[in-house]
Protein backbone atom coordinates (compact mmCIF):
# COMPACT_ATOMS: atom_id res chain seq x y z
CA UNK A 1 16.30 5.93 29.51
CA UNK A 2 17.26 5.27 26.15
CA UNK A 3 17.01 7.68 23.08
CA UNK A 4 16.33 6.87 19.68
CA UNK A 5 18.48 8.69 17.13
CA UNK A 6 16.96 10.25 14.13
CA UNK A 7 18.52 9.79 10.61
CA UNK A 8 17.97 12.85 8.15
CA UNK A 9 16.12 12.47 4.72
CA UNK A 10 17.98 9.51 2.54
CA UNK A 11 20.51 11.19 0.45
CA UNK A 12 20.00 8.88 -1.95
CA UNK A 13 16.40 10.63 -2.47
CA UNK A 14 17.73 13.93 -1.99
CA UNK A 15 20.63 13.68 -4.54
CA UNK A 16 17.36 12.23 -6.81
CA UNK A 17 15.23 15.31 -6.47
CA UNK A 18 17.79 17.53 -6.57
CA UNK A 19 19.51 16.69 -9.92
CA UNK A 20 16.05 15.52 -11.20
CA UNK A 21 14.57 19.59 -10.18
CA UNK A 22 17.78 21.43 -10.79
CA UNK A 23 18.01 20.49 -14.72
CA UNK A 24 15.51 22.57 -15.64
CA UNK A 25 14.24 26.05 -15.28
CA UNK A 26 10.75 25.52 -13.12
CA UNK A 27 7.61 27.29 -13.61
CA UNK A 28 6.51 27.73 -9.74
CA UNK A 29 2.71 28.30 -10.71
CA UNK A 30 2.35 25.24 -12.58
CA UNK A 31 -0.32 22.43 -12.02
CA UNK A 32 0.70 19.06 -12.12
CA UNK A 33 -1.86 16.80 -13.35
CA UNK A 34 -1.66 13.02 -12.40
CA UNK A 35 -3.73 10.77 -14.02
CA UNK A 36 -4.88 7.47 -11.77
CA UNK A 37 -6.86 4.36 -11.94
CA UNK A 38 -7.49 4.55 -8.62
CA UNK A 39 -9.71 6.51 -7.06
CA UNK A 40 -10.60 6.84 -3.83
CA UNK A 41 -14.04 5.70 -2.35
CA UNK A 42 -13.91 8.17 0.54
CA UNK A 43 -11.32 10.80 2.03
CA UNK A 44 -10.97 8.77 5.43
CA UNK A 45 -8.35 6.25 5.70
CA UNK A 46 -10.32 4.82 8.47
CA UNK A 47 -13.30 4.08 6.38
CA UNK A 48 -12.20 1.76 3.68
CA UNK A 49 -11.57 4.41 1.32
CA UNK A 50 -9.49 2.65 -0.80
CA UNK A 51 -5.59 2.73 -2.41
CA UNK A 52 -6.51 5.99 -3.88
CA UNK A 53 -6.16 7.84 -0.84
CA UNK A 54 -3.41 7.37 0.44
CA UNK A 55 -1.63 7.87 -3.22
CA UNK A 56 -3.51 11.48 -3.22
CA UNK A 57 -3.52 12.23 0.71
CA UNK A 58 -0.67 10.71 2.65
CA UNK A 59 1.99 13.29 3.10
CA UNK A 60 0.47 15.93 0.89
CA UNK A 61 -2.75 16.73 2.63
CA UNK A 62 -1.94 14.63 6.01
CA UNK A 63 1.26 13.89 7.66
CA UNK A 64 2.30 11.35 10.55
CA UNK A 65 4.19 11.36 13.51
CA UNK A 66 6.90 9.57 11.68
CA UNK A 67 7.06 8.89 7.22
CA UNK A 68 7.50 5.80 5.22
CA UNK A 69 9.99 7.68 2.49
CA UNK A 70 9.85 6.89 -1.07
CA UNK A 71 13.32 5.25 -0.68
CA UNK A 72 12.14 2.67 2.36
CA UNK A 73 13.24 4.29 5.78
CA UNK A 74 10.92 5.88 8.41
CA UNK A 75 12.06 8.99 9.69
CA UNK A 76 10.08 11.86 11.85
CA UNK A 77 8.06 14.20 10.45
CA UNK A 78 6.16 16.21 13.15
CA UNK A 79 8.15 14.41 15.68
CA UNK A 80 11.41 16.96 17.65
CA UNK A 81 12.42 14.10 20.01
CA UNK A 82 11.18 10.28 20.77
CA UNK A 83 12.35 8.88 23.82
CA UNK A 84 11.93 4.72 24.67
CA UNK A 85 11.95 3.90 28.29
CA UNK A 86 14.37 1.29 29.97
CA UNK A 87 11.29 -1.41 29.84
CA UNK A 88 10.49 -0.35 26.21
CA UNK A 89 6.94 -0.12 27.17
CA UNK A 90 6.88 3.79 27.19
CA UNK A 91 7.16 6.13 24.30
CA UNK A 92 7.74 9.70 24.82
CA UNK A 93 7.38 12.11 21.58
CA UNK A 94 7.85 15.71 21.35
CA UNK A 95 5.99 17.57 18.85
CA UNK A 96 7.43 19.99 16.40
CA UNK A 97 6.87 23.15 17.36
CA UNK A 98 4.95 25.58 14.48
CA UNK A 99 2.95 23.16 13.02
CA UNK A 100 -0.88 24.21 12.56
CA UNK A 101 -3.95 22.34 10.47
CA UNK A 102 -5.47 23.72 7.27
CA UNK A 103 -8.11 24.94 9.39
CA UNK A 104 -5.24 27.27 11.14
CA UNK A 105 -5.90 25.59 14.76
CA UNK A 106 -2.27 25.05 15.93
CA UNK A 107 -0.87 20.90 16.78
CA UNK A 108 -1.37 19.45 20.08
CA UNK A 109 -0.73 16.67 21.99
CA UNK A 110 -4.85 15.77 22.10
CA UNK A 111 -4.83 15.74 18.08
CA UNK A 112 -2.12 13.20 18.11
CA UNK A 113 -4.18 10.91 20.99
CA UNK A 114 -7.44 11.46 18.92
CA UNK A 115 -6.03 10.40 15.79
CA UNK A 116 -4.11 7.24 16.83
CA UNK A 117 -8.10 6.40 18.62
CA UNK A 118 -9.25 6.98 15.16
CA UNK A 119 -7.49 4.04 13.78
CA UNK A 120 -8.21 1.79 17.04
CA UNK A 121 -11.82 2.35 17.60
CA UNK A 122 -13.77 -0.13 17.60
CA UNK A 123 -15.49 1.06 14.05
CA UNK A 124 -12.32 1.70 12.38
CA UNK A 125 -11.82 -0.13 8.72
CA UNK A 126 -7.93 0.95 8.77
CA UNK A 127 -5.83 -2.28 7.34
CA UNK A 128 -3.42 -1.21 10.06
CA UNK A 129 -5.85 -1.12 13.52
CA UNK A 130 -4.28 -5.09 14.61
CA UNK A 131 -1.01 -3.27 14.43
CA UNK A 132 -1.72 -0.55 17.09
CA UNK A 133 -3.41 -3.03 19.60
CA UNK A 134 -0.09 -3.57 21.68
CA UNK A 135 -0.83 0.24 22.62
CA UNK A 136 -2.38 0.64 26.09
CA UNK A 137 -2.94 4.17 26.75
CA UNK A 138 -2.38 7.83 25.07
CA UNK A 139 -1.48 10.34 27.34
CA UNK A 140 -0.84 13.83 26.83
CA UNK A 141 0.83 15.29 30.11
CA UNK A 142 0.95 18.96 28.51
CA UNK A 143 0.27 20.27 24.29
CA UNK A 144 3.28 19.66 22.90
CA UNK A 145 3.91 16.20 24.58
CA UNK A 146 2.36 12.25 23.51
CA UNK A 147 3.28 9.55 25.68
CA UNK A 148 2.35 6.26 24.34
CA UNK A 149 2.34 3.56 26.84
CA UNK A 150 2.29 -0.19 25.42
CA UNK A 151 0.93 -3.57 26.43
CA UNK A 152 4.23 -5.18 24.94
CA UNK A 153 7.20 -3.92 23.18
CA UNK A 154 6.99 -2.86 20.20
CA UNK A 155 9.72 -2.54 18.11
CA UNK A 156 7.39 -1.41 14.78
CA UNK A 157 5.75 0.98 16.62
CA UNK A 158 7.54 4.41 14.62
CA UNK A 159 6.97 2.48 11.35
CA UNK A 160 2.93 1.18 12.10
CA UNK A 161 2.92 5.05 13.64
CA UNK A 162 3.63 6.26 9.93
CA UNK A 163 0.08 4.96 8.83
CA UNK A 164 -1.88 7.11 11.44
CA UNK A 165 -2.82 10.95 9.64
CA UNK A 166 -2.95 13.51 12.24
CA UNK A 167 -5.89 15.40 12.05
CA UNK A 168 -7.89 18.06 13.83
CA UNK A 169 -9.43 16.31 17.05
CA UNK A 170 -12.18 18.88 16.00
CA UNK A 171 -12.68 17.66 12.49
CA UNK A 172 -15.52 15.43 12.83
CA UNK A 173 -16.69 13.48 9.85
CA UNK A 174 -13.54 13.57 7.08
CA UNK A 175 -14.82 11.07 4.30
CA UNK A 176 -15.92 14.40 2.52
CA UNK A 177 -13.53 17.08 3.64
CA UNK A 178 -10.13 17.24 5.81
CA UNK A 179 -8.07 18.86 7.88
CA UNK A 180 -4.74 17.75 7.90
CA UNK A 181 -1.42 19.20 8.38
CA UNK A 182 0.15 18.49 5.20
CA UNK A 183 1.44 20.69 2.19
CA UNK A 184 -1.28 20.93 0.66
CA UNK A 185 -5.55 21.59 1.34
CA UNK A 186 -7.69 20.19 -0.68
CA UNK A 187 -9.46 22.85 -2.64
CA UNK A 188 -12.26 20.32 -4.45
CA UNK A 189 -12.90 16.60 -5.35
CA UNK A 190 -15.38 15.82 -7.84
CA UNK A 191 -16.42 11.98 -7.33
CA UNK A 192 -15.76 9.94 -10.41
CA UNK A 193 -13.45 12.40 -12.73
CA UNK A 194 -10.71 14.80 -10.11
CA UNK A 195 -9.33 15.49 -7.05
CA UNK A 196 -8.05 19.07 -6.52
CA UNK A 197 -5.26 20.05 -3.42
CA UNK A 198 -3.80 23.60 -3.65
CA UNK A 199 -0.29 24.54 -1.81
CA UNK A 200 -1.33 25.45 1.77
CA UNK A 201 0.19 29.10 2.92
CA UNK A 202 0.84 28.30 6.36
CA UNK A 203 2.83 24.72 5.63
CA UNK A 204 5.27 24.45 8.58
CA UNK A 205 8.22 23.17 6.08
CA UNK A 206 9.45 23.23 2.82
CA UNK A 207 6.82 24.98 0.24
CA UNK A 208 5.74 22.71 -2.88
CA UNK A 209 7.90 23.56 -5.92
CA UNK A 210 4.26 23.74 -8.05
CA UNK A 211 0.76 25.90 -7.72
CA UNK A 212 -1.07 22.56 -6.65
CA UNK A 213 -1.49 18.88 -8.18
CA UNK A 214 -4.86 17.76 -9.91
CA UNK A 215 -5.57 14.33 -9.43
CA UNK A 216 -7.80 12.61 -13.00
CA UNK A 217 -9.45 9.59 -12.46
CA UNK A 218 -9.82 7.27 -15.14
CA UNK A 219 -11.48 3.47 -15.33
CA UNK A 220 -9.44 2.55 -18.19
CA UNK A 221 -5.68 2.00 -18.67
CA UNK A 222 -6.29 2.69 -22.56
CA UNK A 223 -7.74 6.47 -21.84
CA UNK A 224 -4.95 7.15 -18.85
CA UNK A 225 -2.49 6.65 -21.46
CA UNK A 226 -4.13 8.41 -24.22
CA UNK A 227 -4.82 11.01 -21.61
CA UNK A 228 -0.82 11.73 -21.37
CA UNK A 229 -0.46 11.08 -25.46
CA UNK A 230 -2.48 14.06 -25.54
CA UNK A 231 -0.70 16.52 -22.86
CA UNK A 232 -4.46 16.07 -20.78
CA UNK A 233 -1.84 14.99 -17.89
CA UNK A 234 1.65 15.31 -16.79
CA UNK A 235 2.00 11.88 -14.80
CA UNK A 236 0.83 8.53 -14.92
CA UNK A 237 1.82 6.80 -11.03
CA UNK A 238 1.63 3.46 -12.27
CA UNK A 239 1.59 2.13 -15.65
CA UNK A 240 -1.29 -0.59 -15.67
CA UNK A 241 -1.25 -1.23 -19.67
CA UNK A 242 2.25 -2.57 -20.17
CA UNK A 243 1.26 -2.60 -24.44
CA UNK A 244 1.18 0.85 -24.45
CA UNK A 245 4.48 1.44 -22.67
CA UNK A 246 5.83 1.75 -26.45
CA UNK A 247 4.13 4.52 -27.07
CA UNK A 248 5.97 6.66 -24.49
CA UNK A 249 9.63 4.91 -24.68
CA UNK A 250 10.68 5.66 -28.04
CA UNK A 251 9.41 9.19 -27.99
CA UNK A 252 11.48 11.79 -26.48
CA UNK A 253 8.51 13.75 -25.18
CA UNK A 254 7.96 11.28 -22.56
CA UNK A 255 10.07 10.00 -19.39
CA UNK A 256 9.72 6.41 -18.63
CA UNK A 257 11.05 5.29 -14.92
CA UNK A 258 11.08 2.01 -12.94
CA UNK A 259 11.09 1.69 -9.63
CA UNK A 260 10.67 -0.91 -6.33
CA UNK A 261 7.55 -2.30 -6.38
CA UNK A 262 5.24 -2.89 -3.21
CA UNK A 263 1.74 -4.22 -5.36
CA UNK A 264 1.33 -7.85 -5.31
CA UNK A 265 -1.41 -8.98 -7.24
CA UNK A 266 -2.66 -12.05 -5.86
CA UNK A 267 -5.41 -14.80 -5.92
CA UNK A 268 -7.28 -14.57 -2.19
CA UNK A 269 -8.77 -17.86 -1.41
CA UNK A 270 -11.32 -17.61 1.46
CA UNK A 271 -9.73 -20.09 4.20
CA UNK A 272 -12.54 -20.60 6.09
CA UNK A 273 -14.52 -22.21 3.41
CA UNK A 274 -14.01 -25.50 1.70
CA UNK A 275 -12.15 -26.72 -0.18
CA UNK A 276 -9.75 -23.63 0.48
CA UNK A 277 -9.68 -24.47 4.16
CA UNK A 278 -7.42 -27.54 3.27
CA UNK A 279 -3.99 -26.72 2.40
CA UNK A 280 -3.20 -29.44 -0.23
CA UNK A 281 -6.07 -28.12 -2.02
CA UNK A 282 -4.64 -24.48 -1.76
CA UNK A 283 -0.99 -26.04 -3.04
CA UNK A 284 -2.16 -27.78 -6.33
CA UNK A 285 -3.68 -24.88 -7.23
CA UNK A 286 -0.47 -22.90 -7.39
CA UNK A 287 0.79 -25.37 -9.05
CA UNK A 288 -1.55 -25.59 -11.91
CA UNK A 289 -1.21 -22.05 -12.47
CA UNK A 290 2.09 -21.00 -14.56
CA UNK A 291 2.94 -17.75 -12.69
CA UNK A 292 5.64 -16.69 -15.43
CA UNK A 293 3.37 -16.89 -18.81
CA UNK A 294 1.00 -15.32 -16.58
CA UNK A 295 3.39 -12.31 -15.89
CA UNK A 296 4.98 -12.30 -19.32
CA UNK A 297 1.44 -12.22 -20.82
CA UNK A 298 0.52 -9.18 -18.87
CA UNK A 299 3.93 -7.15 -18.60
CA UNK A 300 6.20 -8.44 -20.96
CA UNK A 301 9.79 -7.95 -19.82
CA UNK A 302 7.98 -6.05 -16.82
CA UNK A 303 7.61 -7.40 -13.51
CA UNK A 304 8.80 -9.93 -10.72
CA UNK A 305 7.81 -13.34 -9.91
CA UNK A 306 8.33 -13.74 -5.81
CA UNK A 307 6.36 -16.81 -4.25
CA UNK A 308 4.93 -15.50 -1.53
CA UNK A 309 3.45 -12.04 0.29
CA UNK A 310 6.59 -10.91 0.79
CA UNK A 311 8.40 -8.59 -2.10
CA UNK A 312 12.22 -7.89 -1.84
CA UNK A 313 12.43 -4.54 -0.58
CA UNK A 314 10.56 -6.01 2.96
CA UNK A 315 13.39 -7.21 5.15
CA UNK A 316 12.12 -10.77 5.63
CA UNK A 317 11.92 -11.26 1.95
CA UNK A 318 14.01 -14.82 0.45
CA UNK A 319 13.08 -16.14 -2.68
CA UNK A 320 10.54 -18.86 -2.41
CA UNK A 321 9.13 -19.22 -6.06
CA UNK A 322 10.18 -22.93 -5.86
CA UNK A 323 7.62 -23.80 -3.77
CA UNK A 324 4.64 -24.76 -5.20
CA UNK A 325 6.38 -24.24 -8.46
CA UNK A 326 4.38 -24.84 -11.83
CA UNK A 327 3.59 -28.77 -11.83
CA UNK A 328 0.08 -29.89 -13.74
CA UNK A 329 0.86 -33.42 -12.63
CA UNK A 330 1.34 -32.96 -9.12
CA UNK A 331 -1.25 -30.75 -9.24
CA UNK A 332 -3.96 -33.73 -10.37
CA UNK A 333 -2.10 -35.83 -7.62
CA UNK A 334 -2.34 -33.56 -4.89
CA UNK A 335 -6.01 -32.89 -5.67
CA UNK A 336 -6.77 -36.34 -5.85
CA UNK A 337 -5.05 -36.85 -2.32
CA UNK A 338 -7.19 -34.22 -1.02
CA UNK A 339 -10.04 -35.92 -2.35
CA UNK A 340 -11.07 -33.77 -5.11
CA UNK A 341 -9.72 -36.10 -8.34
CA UNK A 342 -12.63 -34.93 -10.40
CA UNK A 343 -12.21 -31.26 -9.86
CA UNK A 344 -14.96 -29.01 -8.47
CA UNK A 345 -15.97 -25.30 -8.90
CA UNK A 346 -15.85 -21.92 -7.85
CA UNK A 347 -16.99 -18.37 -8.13
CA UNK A 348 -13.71 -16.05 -8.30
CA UNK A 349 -15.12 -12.50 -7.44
CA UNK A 350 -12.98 -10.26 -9.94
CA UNK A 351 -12.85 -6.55 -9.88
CA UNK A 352 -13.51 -4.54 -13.34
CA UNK A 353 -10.53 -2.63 -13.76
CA UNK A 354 -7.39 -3.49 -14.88
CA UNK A 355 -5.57 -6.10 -15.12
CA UNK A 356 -8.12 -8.34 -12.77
CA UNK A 357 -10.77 -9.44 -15.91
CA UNK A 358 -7.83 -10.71 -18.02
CA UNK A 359 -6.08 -12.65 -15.20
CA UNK A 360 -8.97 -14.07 -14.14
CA UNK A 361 -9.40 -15.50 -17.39
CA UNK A 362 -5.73 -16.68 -17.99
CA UNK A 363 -6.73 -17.97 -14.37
CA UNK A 364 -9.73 -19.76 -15.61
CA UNK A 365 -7.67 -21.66 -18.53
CA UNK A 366 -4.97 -22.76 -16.89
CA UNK A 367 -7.16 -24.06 -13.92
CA UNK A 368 -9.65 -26.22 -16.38
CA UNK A 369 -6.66 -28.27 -17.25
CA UNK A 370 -6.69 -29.67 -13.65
CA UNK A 371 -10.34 -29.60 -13.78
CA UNK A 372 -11.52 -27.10 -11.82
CA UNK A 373 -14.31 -25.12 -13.14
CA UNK A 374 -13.85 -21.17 -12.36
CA UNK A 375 -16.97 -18.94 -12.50
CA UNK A 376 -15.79 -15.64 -13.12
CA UNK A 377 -17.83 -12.91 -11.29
CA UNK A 378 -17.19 -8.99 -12.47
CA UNK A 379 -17.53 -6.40 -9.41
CA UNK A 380 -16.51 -2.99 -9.07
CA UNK A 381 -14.45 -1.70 -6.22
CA UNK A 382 -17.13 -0.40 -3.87
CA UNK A 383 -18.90 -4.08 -3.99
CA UNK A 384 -15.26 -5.69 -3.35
CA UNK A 385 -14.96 -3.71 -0.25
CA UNK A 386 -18.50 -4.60 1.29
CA UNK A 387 -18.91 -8.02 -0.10
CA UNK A 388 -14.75 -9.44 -0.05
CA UNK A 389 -13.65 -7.30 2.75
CA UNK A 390 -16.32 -5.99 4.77
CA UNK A 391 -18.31 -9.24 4.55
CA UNK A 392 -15.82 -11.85 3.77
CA UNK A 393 -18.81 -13.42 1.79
CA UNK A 394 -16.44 -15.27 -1.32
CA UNK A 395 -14.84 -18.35 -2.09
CA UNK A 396 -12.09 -16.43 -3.91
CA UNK A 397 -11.34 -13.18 -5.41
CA UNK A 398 -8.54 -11.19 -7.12
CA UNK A 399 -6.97 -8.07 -5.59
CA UNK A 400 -3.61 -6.15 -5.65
CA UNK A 401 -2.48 -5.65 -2.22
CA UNK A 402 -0.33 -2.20 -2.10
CA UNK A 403 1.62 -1.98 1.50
CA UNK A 404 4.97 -2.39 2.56
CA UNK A 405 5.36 -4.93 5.33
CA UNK A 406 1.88 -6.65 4.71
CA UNK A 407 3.02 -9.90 6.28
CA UNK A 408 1.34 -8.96 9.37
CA UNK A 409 -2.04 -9.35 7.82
CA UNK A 410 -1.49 -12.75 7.61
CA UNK A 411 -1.42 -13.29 11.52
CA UNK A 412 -4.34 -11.97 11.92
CA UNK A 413 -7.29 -14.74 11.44
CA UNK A 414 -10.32 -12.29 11.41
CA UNK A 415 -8.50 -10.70 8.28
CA UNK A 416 -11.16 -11.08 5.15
CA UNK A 417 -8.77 -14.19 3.56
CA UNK A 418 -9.47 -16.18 6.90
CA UNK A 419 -5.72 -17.73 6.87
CA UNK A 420 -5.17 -19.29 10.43
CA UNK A 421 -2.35 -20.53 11.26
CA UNK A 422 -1.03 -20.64 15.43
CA UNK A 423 2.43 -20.80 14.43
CA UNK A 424 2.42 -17.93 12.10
CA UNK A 425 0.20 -16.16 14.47
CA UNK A 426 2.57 -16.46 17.18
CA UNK A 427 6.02 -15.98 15.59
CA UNK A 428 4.54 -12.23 13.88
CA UNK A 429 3.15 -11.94 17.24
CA UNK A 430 6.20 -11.96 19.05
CA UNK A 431 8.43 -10.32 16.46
CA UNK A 432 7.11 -7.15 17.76
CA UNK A 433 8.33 -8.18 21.18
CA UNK A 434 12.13 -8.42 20.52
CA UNK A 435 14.95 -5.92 20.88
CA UNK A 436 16.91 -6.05 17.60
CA UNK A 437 15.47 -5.87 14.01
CA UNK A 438 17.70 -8.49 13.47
CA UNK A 439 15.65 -10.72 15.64
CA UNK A 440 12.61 -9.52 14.05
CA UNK A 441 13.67 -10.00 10.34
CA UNK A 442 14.44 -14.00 11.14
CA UNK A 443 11.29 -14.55 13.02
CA UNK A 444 9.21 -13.02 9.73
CA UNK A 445 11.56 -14.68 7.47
CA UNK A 446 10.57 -17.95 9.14
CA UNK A 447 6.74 -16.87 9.30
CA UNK A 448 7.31 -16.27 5.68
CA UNK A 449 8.43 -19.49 4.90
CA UNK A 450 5.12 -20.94 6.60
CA UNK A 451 3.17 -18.92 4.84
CA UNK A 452 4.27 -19.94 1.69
CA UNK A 453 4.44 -23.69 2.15
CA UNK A 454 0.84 -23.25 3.19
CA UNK A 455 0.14 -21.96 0.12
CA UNK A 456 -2.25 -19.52 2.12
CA UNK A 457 -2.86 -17.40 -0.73
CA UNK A 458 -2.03 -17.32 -4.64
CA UNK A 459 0.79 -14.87 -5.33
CA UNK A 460 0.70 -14.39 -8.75
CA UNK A 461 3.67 -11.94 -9.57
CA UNK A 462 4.63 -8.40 -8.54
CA UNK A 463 3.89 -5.62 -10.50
CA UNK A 464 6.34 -3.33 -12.20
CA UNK A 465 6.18 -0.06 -10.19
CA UNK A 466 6.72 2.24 -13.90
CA UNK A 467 6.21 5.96 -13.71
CA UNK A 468 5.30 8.14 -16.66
CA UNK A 469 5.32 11.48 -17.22
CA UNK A 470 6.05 14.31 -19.80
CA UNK A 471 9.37 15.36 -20.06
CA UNK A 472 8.86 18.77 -18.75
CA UNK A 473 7.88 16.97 -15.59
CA UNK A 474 10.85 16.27 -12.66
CA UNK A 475 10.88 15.57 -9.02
CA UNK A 476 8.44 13.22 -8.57
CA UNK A 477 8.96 9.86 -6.78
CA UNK A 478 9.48 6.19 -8.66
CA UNK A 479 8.88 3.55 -5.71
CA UNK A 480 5.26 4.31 -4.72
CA UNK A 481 5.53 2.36 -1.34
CA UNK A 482 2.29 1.95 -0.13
CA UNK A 483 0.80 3.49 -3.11
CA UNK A 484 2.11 6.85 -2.00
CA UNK A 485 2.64 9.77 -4.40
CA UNK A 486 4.65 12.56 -2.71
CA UNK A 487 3.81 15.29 -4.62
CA UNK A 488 5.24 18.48 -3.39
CA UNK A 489 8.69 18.11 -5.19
CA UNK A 490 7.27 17.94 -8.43
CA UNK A 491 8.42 20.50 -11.10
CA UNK A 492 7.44 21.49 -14.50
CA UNK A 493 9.14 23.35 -17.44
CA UNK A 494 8.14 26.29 -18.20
């Protein structure tokens, strides 16, 4: 038997909060109000609910068997001990011992079974159910023991486990209501304007340092920003009207932070479908498209241009912006090759909120120049779930893509892009088969590669991960990974 040793919180993130919480005096009561732009469509992760819930949920309402921290690492979180057998096909967690739900029914083994089913069943509409496929069985041998037995080793398995909420096997429909585990309860969401989660008395750990957070929902960057102008909120998580930024970084009233980025905003063609099923087709397109004015147009000195799915804080990550680099002329050539010399057209399904309608249009431009003809069609986020995702009934469609080590999506063929590949399929296949991350990161460096040379997708740039809030407001995290907003260290002024 082999165990698995545990590394404590990052101290790099603890030496943050600390310093950030301990230079000023803290009003305990206070709410912290967060204004978003993204709100989420339901309360179950399961059910296509969107970004927005796991920025207002994950790890302040529900908690995991093991966390994705703000700075990168996963550690335990209602894990005591994990033990790997010899053949590394058996996992063996203990659970921490006074943890209990919202609902005051204590943690047990059969929660923990129920909710990794959640995420597997067959109706599930979690982005992360092809990761949890190599597991075979659940058992639970007594309450305060999980044994996870797999089909194939899995050396991701504590990170892909950080995705699956633990909730109350008793709990029943959750796209309305909840019963986690977490820090806070949610005390009331009113669709379309705020999401309400109060401090919950009988939190195993560590207390919140607030009286509760208030998420606001807004549709427009313009009235998020206005909304902090005004003292309406404390927090913006992510800045999505770079032109405004000016507003809050000469003033003194305001804290302006930047930190690792996870959001790749992207072009999605729809592989199965031609022309995007041919890859020379998919390359000249890149190239027509001049990623850097594009990026400079919409963040100004913001922002990272990075070639492929892949951003730099994923372990796999090289820099492939070369390929496919911006080239009009071999652009024309490659689409006369592929037998499109006089251009053709498509409909590029767009989302309504920001940035989407403008890129699609700086899209639009810089694609007419090779002659291609792109129809641009407005949706809102509801229709881009049933008709992109759900459906896969496109030819293309924008869409910023949130997660941390996302490559896998791109093995899977049944994902709503199409992208098949064998080779790529096989190599992030069997990177979760090998013993040493350091086999794993050059087997997804090398899917990487193929990926981009494919030219599977468009990667357009990486967004600036910028945090704003009032500068009574501390504690609160800068990376976002996963669109995650820990909120329970937050502090404001009195």
């Amino acid at each position: 038997m082999t165990t698995k040793p545990f590394l404590p919180l990052s101290a790099v993130l603890a030496m943050a909060l600390a310093t950030a919480a301990g230079a000023q005096d803290h009003n305990p009561d206070a709410v912290i109000t967060i204004g978003s732009l993204y709100e989420p469509q339901n309360l179950d992760n399961t059910a296509g609910a969107g970004q927005g819930i796991n920025e207002a949920f994950n790890g302040n309402v529900y908690e995991g068997l093991f966390v994705l921290t703000d700075s990168g690492e996963v550690e335990p979180k209602l894990v005591e001990t994990h033990t790997i057998s010899e053949d590394r096909l058996s996992h063996t967690f203990t659970l921490k011992d006074g943890v209990s739900f919202h609902s005051g029914d204590p943690l047990t083994a059969a929660d923990v079974k129920a909710s990794i089913e959640r995420v597997t069943a067959e109706n599930s509409a979690s982005s992360r159910k092809r990761t949890l496929t190599v597991i075979d069985s659940v058992e639970t041998p007594d309450d305060k023991t999980v044994v996870i037995r797999l089909k194939a080793p899995s050396i991701s398995l504590p990170y892909n486990l950080s995705y699956v909420w633990i909730v109350n096997d008793t709990a029943g429909d959750i796209s309305a209501t909840e019963d986690g585990t977490g820090p806070y309860r949610l005390q009331e969401w009113r669709r379309g304007s705020a999401l309400a989660l109060v401090p919950f008395d009988g939190y195993w750990g560590e207390n919140p340092s607030n009286g509760g957070v208030m998420f606001s929902y807004f549709t427009d960057a313009t009235a998020q920003n206005n909304a902090l102008l005004t003292g309406a909120v404390d927090i913006i998580t992510s800045v999505q009207s770079p032109d405004a930024l000016s507003l809050f970084t000469d003033n003194p009233d305001f804290t302006v932070s930047e930190g690792a980025s996870t959001t790749k905003e992207l072009m999605a063609y729809n592989d199965r479908v031609a022309p995007f099923d041919n890859p020379k087709v998919r390359a000249a397109l890149a190239r027509a498209v001049d990623n850097e004015k594009l990026l400079r147009a919409i963040w100004g000195e913001y922002g990272t241009l990075i070639g492929s799915f892949v951003p730099p804080t994923d372990p796999w990550y090289v820099d492939l912006t070369g390929v496919n680099a911006h080239d009009p002329d071999s652009a024309k050539a490659m689409l006369a090759e592929a037998g499109y010399g006089d251009g053709f057209s498509f409909t590029l399904d767009t989302p309504d909120y920001d940035p989407h309608p403008v890129v699609a249009q700086f899209l639009q431009g810089e694609l007419a120049k090779v002659g291609v003809e792109v129809k641009i069609n407005i949706i809102t986020a509801n229709e881009w779930y049933t008709k992109i995702y759900k459906a896969q009934d496109f030819q293309a469609t924008l869409q910023e893509h949130v997660n941390h080590r996302d490559i896998v999506f791109y093995g899977n063929p049944d994902f709503y892009w199409g992208y098949d590949n064998p080779e790529v399929t096989r190599l992030i296949a069997e990177s979760e088969n090998v013993a040493t991350i350091d086999e794993q990161t050059e087997m997804l460096t090398q899917a990487n590669r193929i990926i981009a040379e494919d030219a599977a997708s468009m990667w357009l740039y990486l967004y600036p991960q910028i945090v704003v809030s009032s500068a009574k407001v501390s504690g609160y995290p800068l990376n976002g990974l996963n669109s995650q907003f820990f909120a329970s260290g937050i502090r404001k002024a009195e």
